[in-house]
Protein backbone atom coordinates (compact mmCIF):
# COMPACT_ATOMS: atom_id res chain seq x y z
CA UNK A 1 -7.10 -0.41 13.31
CA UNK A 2 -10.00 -0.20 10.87
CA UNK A 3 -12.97 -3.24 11.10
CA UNK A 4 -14.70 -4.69 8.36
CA UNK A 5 -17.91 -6.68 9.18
CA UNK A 6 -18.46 -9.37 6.51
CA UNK A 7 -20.73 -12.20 6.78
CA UNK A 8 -21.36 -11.33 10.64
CA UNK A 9 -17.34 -11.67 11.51
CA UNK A 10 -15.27 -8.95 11.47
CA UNK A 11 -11.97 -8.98 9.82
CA UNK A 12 -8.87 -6.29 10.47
CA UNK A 13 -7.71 -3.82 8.05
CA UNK A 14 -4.40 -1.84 7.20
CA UNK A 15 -4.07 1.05 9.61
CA UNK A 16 -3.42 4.56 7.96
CA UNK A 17 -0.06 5.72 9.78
CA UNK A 18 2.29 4.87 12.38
CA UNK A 19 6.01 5.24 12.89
CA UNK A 20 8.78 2.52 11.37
CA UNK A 21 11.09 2.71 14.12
CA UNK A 22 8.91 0.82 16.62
CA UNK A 23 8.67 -1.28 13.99
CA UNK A 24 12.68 -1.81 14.19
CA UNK A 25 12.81 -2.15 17.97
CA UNK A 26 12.69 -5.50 18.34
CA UNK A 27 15.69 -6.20 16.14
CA UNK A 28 17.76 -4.00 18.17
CA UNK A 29 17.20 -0.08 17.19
CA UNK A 30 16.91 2.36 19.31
CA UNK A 31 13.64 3.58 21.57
CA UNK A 32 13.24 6.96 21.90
CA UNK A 33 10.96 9.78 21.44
CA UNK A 34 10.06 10.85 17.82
CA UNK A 35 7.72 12.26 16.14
CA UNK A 36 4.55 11.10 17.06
CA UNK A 37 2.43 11.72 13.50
CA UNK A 38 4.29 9.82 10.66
CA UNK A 39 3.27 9.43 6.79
CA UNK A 40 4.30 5.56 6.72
CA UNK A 41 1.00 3.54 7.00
CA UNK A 42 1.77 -0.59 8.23
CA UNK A 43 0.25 -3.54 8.06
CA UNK A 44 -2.00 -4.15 11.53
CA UNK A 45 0.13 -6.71 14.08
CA UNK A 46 -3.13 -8.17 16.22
CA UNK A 47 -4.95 -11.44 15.39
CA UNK A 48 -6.88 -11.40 12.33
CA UNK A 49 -10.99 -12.74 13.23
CA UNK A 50 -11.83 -15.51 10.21
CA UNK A 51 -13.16 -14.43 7.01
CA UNK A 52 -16.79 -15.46 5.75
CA UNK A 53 -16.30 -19.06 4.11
CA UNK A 54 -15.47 -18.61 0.40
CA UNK A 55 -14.22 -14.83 0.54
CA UNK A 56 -12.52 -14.22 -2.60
CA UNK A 57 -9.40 -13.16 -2.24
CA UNK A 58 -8.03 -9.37 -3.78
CA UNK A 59 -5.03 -8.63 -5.76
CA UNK A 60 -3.83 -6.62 -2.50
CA UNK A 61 -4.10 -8.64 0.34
CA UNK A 62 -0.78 -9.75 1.45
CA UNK A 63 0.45 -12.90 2.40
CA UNK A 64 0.57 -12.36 6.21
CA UNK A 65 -2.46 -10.65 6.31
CA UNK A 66 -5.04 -12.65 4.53
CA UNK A 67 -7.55 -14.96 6.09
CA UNK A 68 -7.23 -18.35 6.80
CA UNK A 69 -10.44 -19.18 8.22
CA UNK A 70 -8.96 -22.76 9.65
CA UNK A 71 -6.55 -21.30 11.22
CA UNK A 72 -7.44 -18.00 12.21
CA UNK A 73 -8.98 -17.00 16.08
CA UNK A 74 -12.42 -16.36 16.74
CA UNK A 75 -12.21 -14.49 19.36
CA UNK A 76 -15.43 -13.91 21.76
CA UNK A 77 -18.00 -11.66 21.51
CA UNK A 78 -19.12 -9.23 24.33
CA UNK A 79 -22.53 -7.60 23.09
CA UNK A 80 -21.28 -4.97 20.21
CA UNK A 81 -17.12 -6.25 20.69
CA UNK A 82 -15.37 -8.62 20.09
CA UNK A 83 -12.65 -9.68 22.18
CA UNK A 84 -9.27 -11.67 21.02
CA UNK A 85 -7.05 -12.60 23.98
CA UNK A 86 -3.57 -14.06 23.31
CA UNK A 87 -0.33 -14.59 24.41
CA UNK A 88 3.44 -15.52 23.59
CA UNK A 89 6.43 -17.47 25.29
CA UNK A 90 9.34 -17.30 23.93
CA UNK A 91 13.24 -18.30 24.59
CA UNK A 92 16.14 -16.20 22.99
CA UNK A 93 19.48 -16.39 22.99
CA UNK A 94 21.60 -13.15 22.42
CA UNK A 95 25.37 -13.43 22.13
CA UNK A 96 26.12 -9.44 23.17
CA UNK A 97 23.11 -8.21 25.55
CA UNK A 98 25.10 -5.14 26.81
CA UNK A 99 25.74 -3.80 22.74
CA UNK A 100 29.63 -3.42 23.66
CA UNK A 101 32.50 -4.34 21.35
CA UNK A 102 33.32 -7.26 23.72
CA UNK A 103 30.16 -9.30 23.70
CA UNK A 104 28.39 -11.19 26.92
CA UNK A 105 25.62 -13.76 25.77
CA UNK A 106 22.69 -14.81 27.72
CA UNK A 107 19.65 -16.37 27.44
CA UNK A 108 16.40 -14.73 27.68
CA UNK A 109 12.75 -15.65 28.60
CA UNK A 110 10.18 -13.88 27.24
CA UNK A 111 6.52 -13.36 27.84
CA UNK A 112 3.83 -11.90 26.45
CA UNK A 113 0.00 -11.27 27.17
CA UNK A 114 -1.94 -9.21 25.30
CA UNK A 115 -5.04 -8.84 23.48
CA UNK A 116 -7.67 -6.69 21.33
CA UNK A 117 -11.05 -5.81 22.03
CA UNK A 118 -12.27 -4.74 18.65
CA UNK A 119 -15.62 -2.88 17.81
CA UNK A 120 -18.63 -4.27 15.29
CA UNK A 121 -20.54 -1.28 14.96
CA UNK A 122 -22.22 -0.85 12.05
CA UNK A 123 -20.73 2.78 11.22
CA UNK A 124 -18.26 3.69 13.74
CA UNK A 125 -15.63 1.93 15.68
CA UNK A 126 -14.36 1.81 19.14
CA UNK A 127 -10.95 -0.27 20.05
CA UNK A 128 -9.14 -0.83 23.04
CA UNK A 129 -5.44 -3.06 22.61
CA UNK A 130 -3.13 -4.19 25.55
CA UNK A 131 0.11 -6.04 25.99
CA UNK A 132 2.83 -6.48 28.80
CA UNK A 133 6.17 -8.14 26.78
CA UNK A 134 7.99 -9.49 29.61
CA UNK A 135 12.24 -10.19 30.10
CA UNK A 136 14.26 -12.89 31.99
CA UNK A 137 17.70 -13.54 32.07
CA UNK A 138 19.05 -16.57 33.59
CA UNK A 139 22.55 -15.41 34.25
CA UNK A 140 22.09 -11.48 34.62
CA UNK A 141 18.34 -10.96 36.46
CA UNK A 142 19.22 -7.27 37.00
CA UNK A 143 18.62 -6.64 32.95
CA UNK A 144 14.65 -8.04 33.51
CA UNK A 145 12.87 -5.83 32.14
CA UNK A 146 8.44 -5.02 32.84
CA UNK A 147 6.95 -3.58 29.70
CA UNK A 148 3.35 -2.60 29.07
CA UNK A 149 1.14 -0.45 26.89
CA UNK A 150 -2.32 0.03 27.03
CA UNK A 151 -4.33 1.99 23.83
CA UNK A 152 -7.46 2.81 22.35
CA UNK A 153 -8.40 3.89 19.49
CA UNK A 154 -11.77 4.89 17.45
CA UNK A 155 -13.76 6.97 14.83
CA UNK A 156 -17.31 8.68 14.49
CA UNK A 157 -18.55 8.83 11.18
CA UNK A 158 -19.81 12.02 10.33
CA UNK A 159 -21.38 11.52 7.19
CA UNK A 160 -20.46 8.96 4.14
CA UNK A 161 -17.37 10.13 3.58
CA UNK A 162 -16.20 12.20 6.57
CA UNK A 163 -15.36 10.77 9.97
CA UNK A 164 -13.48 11.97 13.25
CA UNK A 165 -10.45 9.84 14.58
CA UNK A 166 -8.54 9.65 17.83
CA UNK A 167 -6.24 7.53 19.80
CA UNK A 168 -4.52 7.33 22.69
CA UNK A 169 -2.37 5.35 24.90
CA UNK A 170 -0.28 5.34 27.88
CA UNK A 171 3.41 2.99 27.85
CA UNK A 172 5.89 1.76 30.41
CA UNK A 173 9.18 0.78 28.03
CA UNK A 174 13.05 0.57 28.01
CA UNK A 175 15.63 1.48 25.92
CA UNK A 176 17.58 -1.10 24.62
CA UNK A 177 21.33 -0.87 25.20
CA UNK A 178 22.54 -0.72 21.40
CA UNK A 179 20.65 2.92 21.53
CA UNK A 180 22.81 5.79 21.19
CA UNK A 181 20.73 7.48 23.99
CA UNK A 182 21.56 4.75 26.17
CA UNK A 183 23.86 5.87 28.86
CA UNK A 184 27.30 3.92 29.57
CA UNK A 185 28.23 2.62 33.23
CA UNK A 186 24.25 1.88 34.15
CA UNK A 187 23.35 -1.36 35.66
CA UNK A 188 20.04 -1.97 34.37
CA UNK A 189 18.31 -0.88 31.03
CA UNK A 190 16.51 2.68 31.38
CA UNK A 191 12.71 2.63 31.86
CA UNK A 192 10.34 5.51 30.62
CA UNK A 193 6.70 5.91 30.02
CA UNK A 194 5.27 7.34 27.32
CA UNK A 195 2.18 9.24 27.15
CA UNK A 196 0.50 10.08 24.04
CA UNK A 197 -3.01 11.18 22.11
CA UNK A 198 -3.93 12.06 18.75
CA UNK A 199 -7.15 13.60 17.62
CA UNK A 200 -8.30 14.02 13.63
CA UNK A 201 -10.53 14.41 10.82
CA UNK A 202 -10.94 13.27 7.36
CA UNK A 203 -12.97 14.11 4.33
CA UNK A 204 -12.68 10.91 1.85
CA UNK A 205 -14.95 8.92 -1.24
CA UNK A 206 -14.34 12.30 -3.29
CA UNK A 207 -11.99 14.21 -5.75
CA UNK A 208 -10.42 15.57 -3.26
CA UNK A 209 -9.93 14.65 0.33
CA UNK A 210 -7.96 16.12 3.19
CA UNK A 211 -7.01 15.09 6.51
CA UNK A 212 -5.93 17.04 9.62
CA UNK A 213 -4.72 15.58 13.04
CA UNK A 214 -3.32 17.05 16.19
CA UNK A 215 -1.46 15.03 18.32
CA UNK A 216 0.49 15.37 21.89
CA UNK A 217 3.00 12.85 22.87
CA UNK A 218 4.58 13.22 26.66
CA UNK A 219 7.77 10.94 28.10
CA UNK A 220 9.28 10.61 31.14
CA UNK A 221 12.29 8.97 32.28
CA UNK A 222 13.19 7.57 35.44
CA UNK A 223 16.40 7.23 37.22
CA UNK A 224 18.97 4.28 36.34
CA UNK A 225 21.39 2.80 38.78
CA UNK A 226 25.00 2.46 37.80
CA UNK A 227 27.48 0.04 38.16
CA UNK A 228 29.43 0.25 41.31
CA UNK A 229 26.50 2.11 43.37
CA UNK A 230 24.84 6.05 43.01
CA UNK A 231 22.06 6.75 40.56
CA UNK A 232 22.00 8.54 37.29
CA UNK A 233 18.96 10.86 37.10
CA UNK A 234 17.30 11.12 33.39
CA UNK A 235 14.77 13.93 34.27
CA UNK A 236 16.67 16.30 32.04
CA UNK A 237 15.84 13.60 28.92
CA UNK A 238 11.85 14.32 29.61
CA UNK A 239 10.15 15.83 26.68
CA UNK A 240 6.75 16.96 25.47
CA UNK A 241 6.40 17.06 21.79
CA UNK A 242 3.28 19.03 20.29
CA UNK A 243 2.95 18.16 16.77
CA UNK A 244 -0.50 19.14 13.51
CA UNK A 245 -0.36 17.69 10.02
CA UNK A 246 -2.52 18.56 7.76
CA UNK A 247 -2.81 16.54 4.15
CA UNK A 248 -4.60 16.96 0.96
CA UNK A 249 -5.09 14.60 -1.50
CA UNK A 250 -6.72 14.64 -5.31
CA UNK A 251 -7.32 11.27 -7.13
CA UNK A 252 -5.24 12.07 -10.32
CA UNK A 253 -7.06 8.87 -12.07
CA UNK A 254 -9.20 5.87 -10.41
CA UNK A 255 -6.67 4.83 -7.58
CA UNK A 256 -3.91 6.99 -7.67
CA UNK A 257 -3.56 9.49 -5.60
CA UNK A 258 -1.27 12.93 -5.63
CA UNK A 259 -0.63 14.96 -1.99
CA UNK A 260 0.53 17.49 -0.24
CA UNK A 261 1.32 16.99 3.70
CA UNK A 262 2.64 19.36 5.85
CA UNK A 263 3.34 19.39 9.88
CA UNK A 264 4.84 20.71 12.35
CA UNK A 265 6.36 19.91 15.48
CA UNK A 266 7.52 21.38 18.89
CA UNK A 267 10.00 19.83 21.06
CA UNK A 268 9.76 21.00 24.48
CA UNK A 269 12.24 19.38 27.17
CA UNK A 270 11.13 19.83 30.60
CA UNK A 271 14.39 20.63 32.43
CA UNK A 272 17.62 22.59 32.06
CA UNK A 273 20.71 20.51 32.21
CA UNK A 274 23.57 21.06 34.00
CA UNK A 275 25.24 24.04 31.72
CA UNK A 276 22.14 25.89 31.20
CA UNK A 277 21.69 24.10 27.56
CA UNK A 278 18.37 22.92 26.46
CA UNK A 279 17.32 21.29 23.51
CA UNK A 280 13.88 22.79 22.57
CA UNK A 281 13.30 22.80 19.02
CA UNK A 282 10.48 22.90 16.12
CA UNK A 283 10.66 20.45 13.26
CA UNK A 284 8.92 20.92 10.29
CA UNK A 285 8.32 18.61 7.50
CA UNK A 286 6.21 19.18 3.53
CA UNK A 287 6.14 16.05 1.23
CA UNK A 288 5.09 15.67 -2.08
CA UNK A 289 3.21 12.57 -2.61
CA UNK A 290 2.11 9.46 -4.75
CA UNK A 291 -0.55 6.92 -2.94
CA UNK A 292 -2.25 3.99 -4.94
CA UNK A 293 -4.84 2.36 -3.32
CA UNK A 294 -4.79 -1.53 -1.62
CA UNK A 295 -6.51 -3.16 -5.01
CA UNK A 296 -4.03 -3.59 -7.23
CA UNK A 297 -0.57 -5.77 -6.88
CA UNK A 298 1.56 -3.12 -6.68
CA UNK A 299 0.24 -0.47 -3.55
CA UNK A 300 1.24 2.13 -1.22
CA UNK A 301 2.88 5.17 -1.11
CA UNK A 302 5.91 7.17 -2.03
CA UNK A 303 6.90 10.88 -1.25
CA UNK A 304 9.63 13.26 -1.13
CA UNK A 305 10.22 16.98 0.19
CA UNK A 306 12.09 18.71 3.07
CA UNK A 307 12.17 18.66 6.61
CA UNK A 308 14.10 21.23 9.10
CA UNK A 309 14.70 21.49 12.44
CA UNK A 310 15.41 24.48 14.01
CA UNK A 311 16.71 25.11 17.83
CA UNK A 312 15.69 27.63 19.91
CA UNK A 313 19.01 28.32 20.91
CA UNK A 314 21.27 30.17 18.75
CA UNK A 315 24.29 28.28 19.61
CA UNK A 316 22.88 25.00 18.62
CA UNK A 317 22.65 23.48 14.88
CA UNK A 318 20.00 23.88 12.88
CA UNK A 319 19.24 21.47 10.20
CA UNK A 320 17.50 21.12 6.92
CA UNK A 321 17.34 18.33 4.63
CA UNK A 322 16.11 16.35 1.79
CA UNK A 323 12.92 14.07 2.95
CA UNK A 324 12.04 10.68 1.15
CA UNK A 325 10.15 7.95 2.09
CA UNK A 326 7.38 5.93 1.84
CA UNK A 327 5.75 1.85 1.81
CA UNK A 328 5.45 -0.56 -1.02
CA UNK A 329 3.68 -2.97 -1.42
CA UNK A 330 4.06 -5.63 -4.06
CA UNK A 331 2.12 -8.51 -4.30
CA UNK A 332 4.82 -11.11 -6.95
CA UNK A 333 2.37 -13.89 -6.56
CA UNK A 334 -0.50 -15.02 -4.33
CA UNK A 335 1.72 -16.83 -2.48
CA UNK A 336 4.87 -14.23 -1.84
CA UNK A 337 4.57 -10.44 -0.90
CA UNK A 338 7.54 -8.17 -0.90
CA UNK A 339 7.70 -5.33 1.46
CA UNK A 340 9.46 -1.72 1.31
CA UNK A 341 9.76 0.92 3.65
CA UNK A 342 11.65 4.24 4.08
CA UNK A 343 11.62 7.13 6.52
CA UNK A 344 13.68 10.25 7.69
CA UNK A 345 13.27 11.56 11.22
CA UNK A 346 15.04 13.53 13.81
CA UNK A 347 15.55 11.61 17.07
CA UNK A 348 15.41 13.59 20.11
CA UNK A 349 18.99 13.64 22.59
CA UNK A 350 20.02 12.95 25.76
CA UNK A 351 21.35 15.12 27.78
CA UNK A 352 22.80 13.48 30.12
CA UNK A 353 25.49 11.42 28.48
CA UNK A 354 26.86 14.24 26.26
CA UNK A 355 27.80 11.68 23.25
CA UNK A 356 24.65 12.36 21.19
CA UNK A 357 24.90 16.03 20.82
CA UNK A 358 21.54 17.71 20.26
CA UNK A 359 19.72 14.53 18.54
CA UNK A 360 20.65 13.15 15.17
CA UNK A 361 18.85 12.61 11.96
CA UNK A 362 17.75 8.50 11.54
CA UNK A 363 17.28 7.72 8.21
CA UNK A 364 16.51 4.17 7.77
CA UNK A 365 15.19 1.62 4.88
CA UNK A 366 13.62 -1.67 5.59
CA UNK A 367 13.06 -4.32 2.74
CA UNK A 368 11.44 -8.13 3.48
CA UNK A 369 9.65 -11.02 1.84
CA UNK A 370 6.99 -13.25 2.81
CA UNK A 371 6.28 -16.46 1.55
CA UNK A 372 3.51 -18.94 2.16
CA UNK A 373 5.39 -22.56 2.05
CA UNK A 374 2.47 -24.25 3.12
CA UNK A 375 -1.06 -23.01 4.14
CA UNK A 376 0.03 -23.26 7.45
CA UNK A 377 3.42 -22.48 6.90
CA UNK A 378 4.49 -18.84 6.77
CA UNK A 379 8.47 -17.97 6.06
CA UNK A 380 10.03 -13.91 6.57
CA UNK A 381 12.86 -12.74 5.23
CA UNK A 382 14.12 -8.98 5.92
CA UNK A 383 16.61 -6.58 5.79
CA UNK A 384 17.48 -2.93 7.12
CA UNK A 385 19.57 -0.03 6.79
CA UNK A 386 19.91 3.04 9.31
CA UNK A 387 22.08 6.10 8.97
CA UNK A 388 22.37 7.78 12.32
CA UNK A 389 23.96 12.16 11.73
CA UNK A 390 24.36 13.54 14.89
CA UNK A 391 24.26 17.12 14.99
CA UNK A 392 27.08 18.98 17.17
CA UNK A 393 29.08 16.72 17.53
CA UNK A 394 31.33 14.71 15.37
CA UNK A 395 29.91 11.10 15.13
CA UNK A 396 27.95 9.18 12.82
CA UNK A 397 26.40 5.62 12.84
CA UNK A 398 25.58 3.12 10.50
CA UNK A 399 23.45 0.20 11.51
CA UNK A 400 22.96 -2.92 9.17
CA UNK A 401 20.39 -5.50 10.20
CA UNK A 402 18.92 -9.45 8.36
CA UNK A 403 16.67 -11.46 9.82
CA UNK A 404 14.74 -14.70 8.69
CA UNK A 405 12.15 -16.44 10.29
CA UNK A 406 9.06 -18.93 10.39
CA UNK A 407 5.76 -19.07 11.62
CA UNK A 408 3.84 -22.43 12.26
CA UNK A 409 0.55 -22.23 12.56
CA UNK A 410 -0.17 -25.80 14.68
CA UNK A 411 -4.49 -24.61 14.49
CA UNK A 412 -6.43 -21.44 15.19
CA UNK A 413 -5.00 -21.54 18.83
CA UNK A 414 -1.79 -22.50 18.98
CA UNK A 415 1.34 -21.36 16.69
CA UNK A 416 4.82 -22.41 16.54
CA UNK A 417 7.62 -20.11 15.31
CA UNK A 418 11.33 -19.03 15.06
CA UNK A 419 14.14 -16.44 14.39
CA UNK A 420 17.71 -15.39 13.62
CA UNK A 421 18.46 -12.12 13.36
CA UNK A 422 21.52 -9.98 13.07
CA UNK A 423 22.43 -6.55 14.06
CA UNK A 424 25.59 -4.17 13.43
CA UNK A 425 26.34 -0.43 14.52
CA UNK A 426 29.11 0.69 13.17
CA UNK A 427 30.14 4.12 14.70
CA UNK A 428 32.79 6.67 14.42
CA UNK A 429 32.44 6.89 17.99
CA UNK A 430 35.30 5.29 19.66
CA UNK A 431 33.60 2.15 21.78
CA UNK A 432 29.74 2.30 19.97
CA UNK A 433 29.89 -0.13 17.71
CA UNK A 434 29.00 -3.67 18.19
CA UNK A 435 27.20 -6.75 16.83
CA UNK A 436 24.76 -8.63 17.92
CA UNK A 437 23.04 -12.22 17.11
CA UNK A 438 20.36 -13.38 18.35
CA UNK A 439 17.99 -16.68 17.95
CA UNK A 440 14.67 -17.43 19.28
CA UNK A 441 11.97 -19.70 19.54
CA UNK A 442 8.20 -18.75 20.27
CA UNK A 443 5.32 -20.81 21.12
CA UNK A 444 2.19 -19.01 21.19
CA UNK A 445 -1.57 -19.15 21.50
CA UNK A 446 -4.79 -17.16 20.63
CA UNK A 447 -8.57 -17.17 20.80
């Protein structure tokens, strides 16, 4: 997250790149290991610190992410920091937790500490970001599930227009059961933790600017007990991907920007599986771009290219296709923002289960609305569309997803909200598809 100090406060800005798909988790998709450097910059999901009184506000500042200075936390300062605790119950109910064709509801109570600890240095920035989402069912207690991530990130300024970035963090997650990587016949969801680091530069404020980054991103899965009794080992689904990007930019005409991006990735799984086959691979991926800067209505960025992966065993599939992608921004009024996102990636397989061949393709595109009701009164709309190829075997997926929602903000500490949201896979895999509904009601606070 970038930091902006105005009048004394400091106020959050859009991050430069992360990945969609976590984005898409919570609505059902699946978690996995991808690639860990992505061209799709997002909109920042910690609090937002209040804006100096009377701060104008500029044609692209979105509707969830502009200040409300009544309502907004204020976090506490620690010497140079500034520190924003929060935290989120919630209550869902979900009429098909296992993903199946024949549904089993449940309800499910969720919560969630977290907080940021953001920087106000004058030049350079130092962050560090925590939260531990937390699962319990009432009728089926052996699907509870312990998440947690931990991550910092920060940049040294160099000179005026060149800085050093870096991040890291260090995960303990699941994978949800409507994931193709899931395995069948387990009793309780699949854990993993993630491990991951990216280090980069950037030359900005010119003609022409560049960026290169280097990043490392390590998972490991642990063992899952199945149904019945005996234990399904996932060590053969650990993998170490090593991935560079480099980009170029040159400002065509005051705010619009034409690329080039390039990177490369190596897929390295740790273990053999039973059969001798393993699924190391490089991916490689060169976009064409079009960025226009966060002042104007209509902002973001759109590209298109290639992307290949290639196996390091003969025998295996290689694959090459069309890349296109991007995020949109479009401001229709001061009071609504519409959102657009798009993104091609290879998904890495499992070995064990043998029903997801050596990965698949995910193509997916995301589209939503926000709407300020009230001042205090936020309303979300979305939608999504994911196109799952798998590659040796003979099975694709198509998963449609809608969602609406509200978000009530009571003051600057406490916040009412709720959701409906529904999910469908629809698989030519005999037994994979499913649907899933689910509602939920949050109450949450912040500081």
């Amino acid at each position: 997250m970038l930091l902006r100090i105005s009048g004394r406060r400091p106020q959050l800005r859009p991050a430069a790149i992360c990945s969609l798909a976590v984005a898409l988790l919570s609505s059902g998709a699946a978690a996995q290991t991808t690639e860990p450097l992505m061209p799709v910059p997002y909109a920042p999901s910690g609090p937002q610190a209040p804006a100096a009184p009377g701060q104008s506000v500029y044609a692209g500042q979105t509707v969830a992410h502009r200040p409300r200075p009544e309502y907004d936390p204020i976090g506490m300062r620690l010497g140079d920091f500034f520190w924003f605790p929060r935290a989120e119950l919630n209550e869902a109910y979900n009429s098909n937790i296992f993903a199946t064709p024949k549904p089993i509801y449940d309800l499910i109570t969720g919560f969630q500490p977290g907080f940021d600890l953001l920087s106000s240095f004058p030049r350079n920035e130092l962050n560090l970001h925590g939260s531990a989402p937390l699962q319990f069912y009432a009728d089926h207690p052996a699907q509870n599930t312990q998440d947690g991530a931990v991550s910092t990130d920060g940049r040294l300024a160099i000179t005026a227009g060149s800085s050093l970035f870096a991040n890291a963090q260090v995960a303990h997650q699941h994978l949800s059961y409507g994931s193709p990587n899931t395995p069948g016949n387990i009793a309780q969801p699949v854990t993993y933790n993630d491990y991951r680091t990216s280090l980069g530069y950037t030359e900005q404020g010119r003609r022409f600017s560049y960026q290169a980054e280097l990043g490392v991103d390590a998972t490991q899965y642990n063992a899952v007990p199945l149904v019945g009794g005996g234990i399904l080992p996932q060590s053969s689904n650990n993998t170490t991907i090593s991935q560079a990007a480099l980009r170029g930019s040159y400002e065509l005409v005051p705010d619009y920007l034409g690329y080039v991006r390039a990177s490369g990735g190596l897929y390295d799984y740790w273990r053999t599986v039973p059969g001798g086959v393993r699924f190391n691979s490089t991916v490689y991926r060169v976009d064409l771009g079009l960025q226009i800067l966060p002042r104007h209505i209509i902002y973001g960025e759109v590209y298109v290219g290639f992307l290949t992966q290639n196996f390091a065993l003969s025998s295996l599939p290689s694959t090459t296709a069309p890349d296109a992608g991007g995020h949109l921004v479009w401001n229709i009024t001061r009071l609504t923002t519409l959102n657009f996102n798009g993104l091609r990636t290879f998904v890495t397989a499992n070995p064990s289960i043998g029903v997801t061949g050596a990965g698949y393709l995910q193509s997916i595109f995301t589209a939503s609305a926000d709407h300020e009701l009230l001042r205090n009164l936020l309303l979300n709309i979305s939608g999504s569309l994911e196109n799952d190829n798998f590659q040796g075997v003979s099975r694709t997926d198509n998963v449609f997803g809608a969602d609406a929602g509200f978000k009530y903000l009571v003051n600057r500490n406490l916040f009412l909200g709720g959701s409906y949201a529904w999910l469908r896979r629809s698989s030519t895999l005999s037994g994979a598809s499913y649907t899933q509904n689910i509602v939920t009601l949050r109450l949450g606070t912040q500081f």
